[in-house]
C-alpha atoms as a PDB file:
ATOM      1  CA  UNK A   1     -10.013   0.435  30.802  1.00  0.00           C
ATOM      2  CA  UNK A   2      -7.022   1.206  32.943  1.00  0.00           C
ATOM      3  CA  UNK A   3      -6.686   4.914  32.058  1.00  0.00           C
ATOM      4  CA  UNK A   4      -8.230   7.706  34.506  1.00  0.00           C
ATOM      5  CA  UNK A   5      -8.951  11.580  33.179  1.00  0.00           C
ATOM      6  CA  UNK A   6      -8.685  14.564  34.902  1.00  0.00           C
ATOM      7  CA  UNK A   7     -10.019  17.512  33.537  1.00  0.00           C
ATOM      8  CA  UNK A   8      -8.952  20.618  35.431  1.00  0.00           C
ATOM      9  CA  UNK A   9      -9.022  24.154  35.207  1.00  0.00           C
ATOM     10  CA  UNK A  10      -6.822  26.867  36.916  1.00  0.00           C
ATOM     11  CA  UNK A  11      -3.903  24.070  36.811  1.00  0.00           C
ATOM     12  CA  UNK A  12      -1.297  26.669  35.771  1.00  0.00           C
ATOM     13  CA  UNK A  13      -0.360  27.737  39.619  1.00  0.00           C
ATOM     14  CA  UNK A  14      -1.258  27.181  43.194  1.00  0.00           C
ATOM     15  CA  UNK A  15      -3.370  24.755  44.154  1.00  0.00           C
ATOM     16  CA  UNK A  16      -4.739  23.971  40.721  1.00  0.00           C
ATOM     17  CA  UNK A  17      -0.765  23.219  39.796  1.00  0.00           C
ATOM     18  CA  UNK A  18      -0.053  20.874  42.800  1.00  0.00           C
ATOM     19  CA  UNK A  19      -3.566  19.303  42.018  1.00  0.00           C
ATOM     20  CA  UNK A  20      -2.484  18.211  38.483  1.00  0.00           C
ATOM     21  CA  UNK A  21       1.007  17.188  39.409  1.00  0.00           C
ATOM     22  CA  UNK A  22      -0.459  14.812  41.891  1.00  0.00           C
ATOM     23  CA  UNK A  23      -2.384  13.318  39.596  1.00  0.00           C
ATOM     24  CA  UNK A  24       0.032  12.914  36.686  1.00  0.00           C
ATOM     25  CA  UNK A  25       2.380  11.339  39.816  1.00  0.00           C
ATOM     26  CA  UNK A  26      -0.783   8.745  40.206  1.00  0.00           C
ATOM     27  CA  UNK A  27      -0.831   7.868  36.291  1.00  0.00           C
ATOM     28  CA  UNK A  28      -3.954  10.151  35.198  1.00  0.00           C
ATOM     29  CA  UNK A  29      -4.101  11.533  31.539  1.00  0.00           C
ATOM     30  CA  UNK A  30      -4.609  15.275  32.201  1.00  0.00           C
ATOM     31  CA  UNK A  31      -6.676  18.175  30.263  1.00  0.00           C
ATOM     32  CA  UNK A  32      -5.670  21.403  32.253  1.00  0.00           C
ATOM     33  CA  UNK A  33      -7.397  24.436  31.028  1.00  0.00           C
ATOM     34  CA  UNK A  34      -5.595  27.354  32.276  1.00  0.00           C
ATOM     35  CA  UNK A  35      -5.285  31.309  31.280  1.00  0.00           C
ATOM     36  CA  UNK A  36      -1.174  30.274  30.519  1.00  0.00           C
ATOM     37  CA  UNK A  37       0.191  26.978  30.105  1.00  0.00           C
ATOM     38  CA  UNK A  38       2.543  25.393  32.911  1.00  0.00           C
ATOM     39  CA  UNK A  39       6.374  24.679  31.683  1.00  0.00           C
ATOM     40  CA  UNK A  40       6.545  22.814  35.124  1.00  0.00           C
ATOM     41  CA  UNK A  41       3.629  19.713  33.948  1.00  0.00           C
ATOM     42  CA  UNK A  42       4.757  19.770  30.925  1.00  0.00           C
ATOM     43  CA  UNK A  43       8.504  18.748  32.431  1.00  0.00           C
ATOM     44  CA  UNK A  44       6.410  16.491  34.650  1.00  0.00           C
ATOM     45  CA  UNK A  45       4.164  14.642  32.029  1.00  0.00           C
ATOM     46  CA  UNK A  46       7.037  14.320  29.985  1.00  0.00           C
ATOM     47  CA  UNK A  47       9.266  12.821  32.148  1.00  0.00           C
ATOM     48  CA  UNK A  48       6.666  10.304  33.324  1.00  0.00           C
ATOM     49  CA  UNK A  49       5.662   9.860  29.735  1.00  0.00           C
ATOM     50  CA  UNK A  50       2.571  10.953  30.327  1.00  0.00           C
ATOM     51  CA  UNK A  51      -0.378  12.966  28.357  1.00  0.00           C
ATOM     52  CA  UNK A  52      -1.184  16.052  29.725  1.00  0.00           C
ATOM     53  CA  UNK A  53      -2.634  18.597  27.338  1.00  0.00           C
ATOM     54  CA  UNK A  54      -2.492  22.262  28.518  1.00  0.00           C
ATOM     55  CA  UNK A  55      -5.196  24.834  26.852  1.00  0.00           C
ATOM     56  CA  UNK A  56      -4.511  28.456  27.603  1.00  0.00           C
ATOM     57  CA  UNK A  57      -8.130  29.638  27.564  1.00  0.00           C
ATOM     58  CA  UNK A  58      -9.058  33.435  29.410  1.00  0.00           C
ATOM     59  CA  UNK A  59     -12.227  31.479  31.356  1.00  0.00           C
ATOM     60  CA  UNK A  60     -14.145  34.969  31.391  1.00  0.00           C
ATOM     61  CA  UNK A  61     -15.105  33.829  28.103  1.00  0.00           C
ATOM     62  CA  UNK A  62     -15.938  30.194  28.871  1.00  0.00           C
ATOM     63  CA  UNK A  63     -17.929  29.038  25.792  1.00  0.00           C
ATOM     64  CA  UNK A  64     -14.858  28.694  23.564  1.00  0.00           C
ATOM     65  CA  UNK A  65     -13.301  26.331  26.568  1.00  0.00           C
ATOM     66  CA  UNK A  66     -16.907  24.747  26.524  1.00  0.00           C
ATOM     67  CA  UNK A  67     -17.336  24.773  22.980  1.00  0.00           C
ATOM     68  CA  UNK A  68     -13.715  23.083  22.727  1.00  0.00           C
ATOM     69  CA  UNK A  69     -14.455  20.508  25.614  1.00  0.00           C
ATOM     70  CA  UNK A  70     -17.467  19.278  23.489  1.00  0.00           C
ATOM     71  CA  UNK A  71     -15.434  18.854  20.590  1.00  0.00           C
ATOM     72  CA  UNK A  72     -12.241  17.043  22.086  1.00  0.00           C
ATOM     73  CA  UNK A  73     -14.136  14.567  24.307  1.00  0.00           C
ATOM     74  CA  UNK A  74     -16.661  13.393  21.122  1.00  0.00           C
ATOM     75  CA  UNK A  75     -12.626  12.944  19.604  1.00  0.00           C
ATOM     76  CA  UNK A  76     -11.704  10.309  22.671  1.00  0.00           C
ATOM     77  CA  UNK A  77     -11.759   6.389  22.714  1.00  0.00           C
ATOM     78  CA  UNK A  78     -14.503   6.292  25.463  1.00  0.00           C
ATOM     79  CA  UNK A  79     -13.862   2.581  26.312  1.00  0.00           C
ATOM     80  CA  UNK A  80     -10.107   3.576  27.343  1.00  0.00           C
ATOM     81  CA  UNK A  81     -10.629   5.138  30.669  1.00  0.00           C
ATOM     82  CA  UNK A  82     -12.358   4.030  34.182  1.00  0.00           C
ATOM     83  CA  UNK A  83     -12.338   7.194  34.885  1.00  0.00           C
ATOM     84  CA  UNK A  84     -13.433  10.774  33.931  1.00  0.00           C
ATOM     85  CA  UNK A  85     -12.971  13.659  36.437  1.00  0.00           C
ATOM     86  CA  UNK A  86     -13.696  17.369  35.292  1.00  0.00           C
ATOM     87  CA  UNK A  87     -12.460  19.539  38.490  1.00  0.00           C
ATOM     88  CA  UNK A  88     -13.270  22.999  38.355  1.00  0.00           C
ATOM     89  CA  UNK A  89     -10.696  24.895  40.255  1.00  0.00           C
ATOM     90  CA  UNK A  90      -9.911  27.628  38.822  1.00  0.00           C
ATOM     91  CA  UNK A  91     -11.540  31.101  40.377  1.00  0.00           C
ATOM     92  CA  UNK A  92     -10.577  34.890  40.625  1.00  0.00           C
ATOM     93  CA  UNK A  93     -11.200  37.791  43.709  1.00  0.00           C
ATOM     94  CA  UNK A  94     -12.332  40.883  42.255  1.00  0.00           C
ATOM     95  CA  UNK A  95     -10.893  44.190  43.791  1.00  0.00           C
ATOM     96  CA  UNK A  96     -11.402  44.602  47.076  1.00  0.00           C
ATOM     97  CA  UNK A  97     -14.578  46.954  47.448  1.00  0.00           C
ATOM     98  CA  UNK A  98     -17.868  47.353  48.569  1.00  0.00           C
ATOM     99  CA  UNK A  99     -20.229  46.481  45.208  1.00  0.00           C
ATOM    100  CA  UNK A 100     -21.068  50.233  44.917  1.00  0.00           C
ATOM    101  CA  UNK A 101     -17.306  50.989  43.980  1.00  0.00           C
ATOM    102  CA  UNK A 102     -16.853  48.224  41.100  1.00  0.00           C
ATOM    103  CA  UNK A 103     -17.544  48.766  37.604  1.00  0.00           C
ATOM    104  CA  UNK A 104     -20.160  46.454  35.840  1.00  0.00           C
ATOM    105  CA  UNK A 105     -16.654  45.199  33.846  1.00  0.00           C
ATOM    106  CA  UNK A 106     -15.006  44.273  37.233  1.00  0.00           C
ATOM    107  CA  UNK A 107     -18.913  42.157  38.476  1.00  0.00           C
ATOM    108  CA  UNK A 108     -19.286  40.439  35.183  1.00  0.00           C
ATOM    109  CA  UNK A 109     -15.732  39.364  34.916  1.00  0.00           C
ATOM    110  CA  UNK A 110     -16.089  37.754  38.671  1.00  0.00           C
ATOM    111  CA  UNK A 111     -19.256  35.998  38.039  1.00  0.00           C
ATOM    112  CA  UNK A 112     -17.934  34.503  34.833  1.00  0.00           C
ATOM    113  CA  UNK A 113     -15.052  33.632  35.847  1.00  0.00           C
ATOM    114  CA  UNK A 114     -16.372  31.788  39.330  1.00  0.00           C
ATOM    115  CA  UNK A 115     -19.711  30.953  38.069  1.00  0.00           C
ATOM    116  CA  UNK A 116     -20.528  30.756  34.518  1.00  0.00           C
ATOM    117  CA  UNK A 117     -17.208  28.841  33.501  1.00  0.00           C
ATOM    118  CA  UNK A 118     -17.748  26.174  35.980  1.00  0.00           C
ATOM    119  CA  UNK A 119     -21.319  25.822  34.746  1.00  0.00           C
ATOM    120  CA  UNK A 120     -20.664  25.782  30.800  1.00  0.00           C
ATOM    121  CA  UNK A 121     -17.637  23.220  31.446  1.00  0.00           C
ATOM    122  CA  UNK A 122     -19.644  20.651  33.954  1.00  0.00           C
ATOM    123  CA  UNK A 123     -22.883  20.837  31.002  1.00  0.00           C
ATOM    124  CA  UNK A 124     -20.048  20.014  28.323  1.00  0.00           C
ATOM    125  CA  UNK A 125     -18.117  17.238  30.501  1.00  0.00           C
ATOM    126  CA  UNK A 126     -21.608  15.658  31.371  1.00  0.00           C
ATOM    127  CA  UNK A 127     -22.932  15.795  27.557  1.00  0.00           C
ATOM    128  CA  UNK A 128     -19.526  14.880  26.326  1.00  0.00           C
ATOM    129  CA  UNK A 129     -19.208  11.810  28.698  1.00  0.00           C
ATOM    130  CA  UNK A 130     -23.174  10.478  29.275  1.00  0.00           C
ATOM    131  CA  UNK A 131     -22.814   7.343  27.197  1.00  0.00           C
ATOM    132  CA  UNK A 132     -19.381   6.214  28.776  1.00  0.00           C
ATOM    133  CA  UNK A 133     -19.241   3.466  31.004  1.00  0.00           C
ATOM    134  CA  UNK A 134     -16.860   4.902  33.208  1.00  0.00           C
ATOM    135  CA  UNK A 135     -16.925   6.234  36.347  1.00  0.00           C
ATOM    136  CA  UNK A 136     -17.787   9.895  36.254  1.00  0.00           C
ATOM    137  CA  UNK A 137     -16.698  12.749  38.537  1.00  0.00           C
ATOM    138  CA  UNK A 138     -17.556  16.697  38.990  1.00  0.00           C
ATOM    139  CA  UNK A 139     -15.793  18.669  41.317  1.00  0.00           C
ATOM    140  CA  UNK A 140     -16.505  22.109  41.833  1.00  0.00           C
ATOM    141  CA  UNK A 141     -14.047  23.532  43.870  1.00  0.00           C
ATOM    142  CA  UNK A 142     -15.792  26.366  45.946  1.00  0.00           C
ATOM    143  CA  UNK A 143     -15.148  28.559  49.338  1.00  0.00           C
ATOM    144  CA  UNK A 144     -16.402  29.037  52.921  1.00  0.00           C
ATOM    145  CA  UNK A 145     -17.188  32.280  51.618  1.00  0.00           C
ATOM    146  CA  UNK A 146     -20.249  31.079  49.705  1.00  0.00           C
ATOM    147  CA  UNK A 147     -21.761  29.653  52.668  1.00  0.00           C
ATOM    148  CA  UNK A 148     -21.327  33.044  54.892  1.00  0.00           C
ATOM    149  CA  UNK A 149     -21.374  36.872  53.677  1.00  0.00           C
ATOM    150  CA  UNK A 150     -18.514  38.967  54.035  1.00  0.00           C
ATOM    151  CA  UNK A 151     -18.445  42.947  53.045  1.00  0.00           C
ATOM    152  CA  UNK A 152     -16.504  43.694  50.332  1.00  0.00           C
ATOM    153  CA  UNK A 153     -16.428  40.007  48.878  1.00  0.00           C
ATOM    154  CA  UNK A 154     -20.109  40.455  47.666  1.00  0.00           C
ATOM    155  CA  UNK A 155     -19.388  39.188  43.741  1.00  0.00           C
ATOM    156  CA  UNK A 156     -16.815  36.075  44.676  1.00  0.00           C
ATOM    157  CA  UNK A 157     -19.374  35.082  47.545  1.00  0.00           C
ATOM    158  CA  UNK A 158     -22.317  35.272  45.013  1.00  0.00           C
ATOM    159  CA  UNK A 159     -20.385  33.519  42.431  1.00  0.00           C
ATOM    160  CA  UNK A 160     -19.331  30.371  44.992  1.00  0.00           C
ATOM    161  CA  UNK A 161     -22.923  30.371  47.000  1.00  0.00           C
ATOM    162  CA  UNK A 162     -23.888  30.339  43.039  1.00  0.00           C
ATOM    163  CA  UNK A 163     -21.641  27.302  42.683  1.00  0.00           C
ATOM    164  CA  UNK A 164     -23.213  25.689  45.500  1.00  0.00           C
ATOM    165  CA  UNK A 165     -26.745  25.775  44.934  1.00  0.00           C
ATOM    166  CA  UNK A 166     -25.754  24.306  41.183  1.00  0.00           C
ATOM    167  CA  UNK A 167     -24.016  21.555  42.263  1.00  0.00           C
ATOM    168  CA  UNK A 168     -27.073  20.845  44.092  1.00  0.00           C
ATOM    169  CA  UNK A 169     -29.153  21.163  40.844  1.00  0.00           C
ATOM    170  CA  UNK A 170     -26.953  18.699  39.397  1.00  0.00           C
ATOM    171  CA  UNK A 171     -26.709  15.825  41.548  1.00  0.00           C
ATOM    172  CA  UNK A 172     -30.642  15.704  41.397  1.00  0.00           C
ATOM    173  CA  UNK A 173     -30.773  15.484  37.872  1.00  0.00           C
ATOM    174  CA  UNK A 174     -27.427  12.942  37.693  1.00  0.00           C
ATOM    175  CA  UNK A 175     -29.299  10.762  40.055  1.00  0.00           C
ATOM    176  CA  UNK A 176     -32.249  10.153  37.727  1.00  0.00           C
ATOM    177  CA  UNK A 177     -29.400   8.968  35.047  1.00  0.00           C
ATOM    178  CA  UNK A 178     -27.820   5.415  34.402  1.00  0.00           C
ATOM    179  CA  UNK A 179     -24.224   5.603  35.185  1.00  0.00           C
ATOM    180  CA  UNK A 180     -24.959   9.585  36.369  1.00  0.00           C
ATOM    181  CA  UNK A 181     -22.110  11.403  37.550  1.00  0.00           C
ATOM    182  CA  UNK A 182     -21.320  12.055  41.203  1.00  0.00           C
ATOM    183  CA  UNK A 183     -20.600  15.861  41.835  1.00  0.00           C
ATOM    184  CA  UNK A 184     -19.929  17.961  44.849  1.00  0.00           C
ATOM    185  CA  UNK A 185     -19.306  21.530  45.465  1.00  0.00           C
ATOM    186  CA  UNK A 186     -16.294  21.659  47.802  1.00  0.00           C
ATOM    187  CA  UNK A 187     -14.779  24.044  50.184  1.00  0.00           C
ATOM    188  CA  UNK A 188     -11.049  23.211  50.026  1.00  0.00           C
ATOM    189  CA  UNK A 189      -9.741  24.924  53.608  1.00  0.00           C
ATOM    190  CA  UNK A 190      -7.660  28.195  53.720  1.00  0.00           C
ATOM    191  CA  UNK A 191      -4.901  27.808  51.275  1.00  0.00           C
ATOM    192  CA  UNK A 192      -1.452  29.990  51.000  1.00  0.00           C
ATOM    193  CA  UNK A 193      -1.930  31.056  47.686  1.00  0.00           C
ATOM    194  CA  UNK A 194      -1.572  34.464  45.753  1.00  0.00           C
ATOM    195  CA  UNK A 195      -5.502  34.892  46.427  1.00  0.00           C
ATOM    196  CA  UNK A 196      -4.437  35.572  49.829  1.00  0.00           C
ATOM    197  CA  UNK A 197      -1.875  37.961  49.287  1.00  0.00           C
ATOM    198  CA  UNK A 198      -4.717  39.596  47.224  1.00  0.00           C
ATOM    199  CA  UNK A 199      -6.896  39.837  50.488  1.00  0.00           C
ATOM    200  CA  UNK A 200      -4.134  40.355  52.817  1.00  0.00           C
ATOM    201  CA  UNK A 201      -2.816  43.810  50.135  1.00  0.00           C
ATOM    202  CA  UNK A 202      -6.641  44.884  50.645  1.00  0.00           C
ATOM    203  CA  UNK A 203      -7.346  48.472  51.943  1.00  0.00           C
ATOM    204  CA  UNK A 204      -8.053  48.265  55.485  1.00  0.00           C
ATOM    205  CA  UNK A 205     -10.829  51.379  55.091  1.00  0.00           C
ATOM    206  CA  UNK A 206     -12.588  48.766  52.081  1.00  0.00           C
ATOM    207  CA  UNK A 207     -12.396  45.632  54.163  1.00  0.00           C
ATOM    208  CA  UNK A 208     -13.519  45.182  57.302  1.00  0.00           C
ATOM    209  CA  UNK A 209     -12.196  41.332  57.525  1.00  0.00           C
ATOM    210  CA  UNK A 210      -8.781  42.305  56.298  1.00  0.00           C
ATOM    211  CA  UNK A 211      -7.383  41.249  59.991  1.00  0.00           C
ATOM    212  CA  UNK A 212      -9.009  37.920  59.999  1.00  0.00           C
ATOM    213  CA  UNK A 213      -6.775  37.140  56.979  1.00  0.00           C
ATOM    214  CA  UNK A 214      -3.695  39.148  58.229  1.00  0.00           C
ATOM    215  CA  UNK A 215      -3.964  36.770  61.589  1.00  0.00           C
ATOM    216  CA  UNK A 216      -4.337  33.672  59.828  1.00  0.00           C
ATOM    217  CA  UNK A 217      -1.367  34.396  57.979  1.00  0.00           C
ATOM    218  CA  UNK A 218       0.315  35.053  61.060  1.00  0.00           C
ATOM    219  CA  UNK A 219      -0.544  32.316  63.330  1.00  0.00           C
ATOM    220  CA  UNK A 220       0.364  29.897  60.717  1.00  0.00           C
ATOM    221  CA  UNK A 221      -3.511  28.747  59.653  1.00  0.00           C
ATOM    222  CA  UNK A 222      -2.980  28.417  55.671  1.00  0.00           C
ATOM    223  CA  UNK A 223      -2.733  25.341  54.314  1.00  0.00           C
ATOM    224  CA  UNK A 224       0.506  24.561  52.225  1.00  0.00           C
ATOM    225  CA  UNK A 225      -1.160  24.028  48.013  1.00  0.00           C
ATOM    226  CA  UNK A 226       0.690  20.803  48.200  1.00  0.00           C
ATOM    227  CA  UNK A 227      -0.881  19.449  51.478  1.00  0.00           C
ATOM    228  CA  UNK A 228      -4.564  21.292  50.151  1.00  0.00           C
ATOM    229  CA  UNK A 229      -4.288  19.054  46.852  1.00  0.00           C
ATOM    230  CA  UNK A 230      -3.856  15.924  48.901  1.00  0.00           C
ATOM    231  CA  UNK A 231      -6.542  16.039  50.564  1.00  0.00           C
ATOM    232  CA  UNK A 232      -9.200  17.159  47.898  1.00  0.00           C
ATOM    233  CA  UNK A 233      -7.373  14.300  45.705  1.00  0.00           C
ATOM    234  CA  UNK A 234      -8.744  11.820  48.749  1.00  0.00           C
ATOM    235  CA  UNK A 235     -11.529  13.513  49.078  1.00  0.00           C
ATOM    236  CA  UNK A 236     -12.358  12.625  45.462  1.00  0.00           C
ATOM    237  CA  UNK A 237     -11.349   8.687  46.071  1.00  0.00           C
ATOM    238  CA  UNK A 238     -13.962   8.630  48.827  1.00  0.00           C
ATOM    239  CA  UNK A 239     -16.443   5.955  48.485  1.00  0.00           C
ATOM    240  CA  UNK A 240     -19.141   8.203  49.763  1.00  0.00           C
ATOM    241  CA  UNK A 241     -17.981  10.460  47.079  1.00  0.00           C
ATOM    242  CA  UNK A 242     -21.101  12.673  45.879  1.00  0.00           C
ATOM    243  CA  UNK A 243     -23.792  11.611  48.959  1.00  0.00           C
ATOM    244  CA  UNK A 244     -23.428  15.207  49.628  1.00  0.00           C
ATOM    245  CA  UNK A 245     -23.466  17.614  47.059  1.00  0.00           C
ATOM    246  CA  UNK A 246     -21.780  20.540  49.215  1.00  0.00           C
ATOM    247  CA  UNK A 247     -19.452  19.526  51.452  1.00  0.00           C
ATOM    248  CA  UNK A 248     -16.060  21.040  52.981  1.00  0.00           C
ATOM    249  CA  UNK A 249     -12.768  19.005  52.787  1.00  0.00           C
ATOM    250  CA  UNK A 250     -12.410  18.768  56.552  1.00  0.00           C
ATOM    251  CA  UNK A 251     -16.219  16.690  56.769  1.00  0.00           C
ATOM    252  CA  UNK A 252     -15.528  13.584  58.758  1.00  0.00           C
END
């Protein structure tokens, strides 16, 4: 039992990408489910010799990753690993508008993608994984923006409040379980990643914040993806890991 898991979607770019190289650096077996596959781990796991299966899976239709999860994890030699971690990273920002202006394609796609997927993967890793002995992780990788309203961000700060409250959910019914998993919802910091430039491209007549996120560009406030994976990845190794089931990554 010397081998550690990592489940993790979004892994293809950004932060999701830095998140998975750090952890086939550290020796974990990765499962990175992803809309496209990453040449870049693969060169990695590789030349480590490690396993790192990539599934390119479009995550606005989530139960045929879920329905695959099930199926590979009832496939695995349980009493191999110490560890299982599923981290659900991956997320989208609709077009910038006020709700009135997107199409019912555009809000379903958003909630899907931000909500349901993380919800249909954590019920699969927690079914697929109740009877191992080892240590069991869910991290749902969520936003400030769930935890304030902004205009024009009404379906991603739905979809991460959304996040929240189930991560909450969770850890109630976990804690009633032998050997139940620990899982937190987790707002990662401001990160330089494309979803910025998304914000940043917005129309300044549909978003009233846009500045905010011009002037954190600007003054040099985003967190590098490589310095935002480290700490989430020590965030994770906490001991008091899971004591509270929405937290941000700069909590003392």
């Amino acid at each position: 039992m010397d081998r550690h898991l990592t489940i993790i979607t979004g892994a293809s770019r950004g932060m999701g990408l830095a998140i998975a190289q750090q952890q086939l650096a550290a020796g974990h077996d990765l499962l990175c489910i992803s809309r496209k596959t990453s040449d870049t781990l693969a060169s990695q796991a590789e030349s480590l010799g490690r396993r790192c299966e990539q599934w390119p899976q479009d995550l606005a239709r989530a139960e045929t990753a879920g329905a695959l999860l099930d199926t590979w994890l009832a496939s695995q030699d349980a009493a191999q690993f110490a560890s299982a971690t599923l981290i659900n990273n991956a997320g989208m920002v609709p077009r910038i508008a006020p709700v009135s202006a997107l199409t019912g394609a555009e809000l379903a796609e958003s909630l899907r993608i931000n909500l349901e997927a993380p919800m249909l993967l954590t019920s699969s890793f927690l079914r697929g994984t109740q009877a191992w002995a080892a240590a069991r992780k869910v991290l749902n990788i969520s936003s400030g923006l769930g935890r304030r309203p902004m205009g024009s961000q009404a379906a991603y700060c739905t979809g991460k409040a959304g996040m929240d409250h189930f991560t909450r959910c969770v850890a109630l019914e976990e804690a009633a379980r032998k050997n139940g998993a620990k899982i937190v919802s987790l707002a990662p910091g401001v990160i330089d990643t494309d979803m910025q430039v998304h914000l940043r491209s917005a129309d300044a007549s549909q978003f009233p914040d846009l500045g905010n996120f011009v002037g954190m560009k600007d003054k040099g406030m985003l967190s590098a993806p490589a310095d935002a994976a480290a700490r989430i990845i020590a965030f994770l190794a906490r001991p008091d890991f899971g004591t509270q089931p929405v937290a941000d990554v700069r909590d003392p």
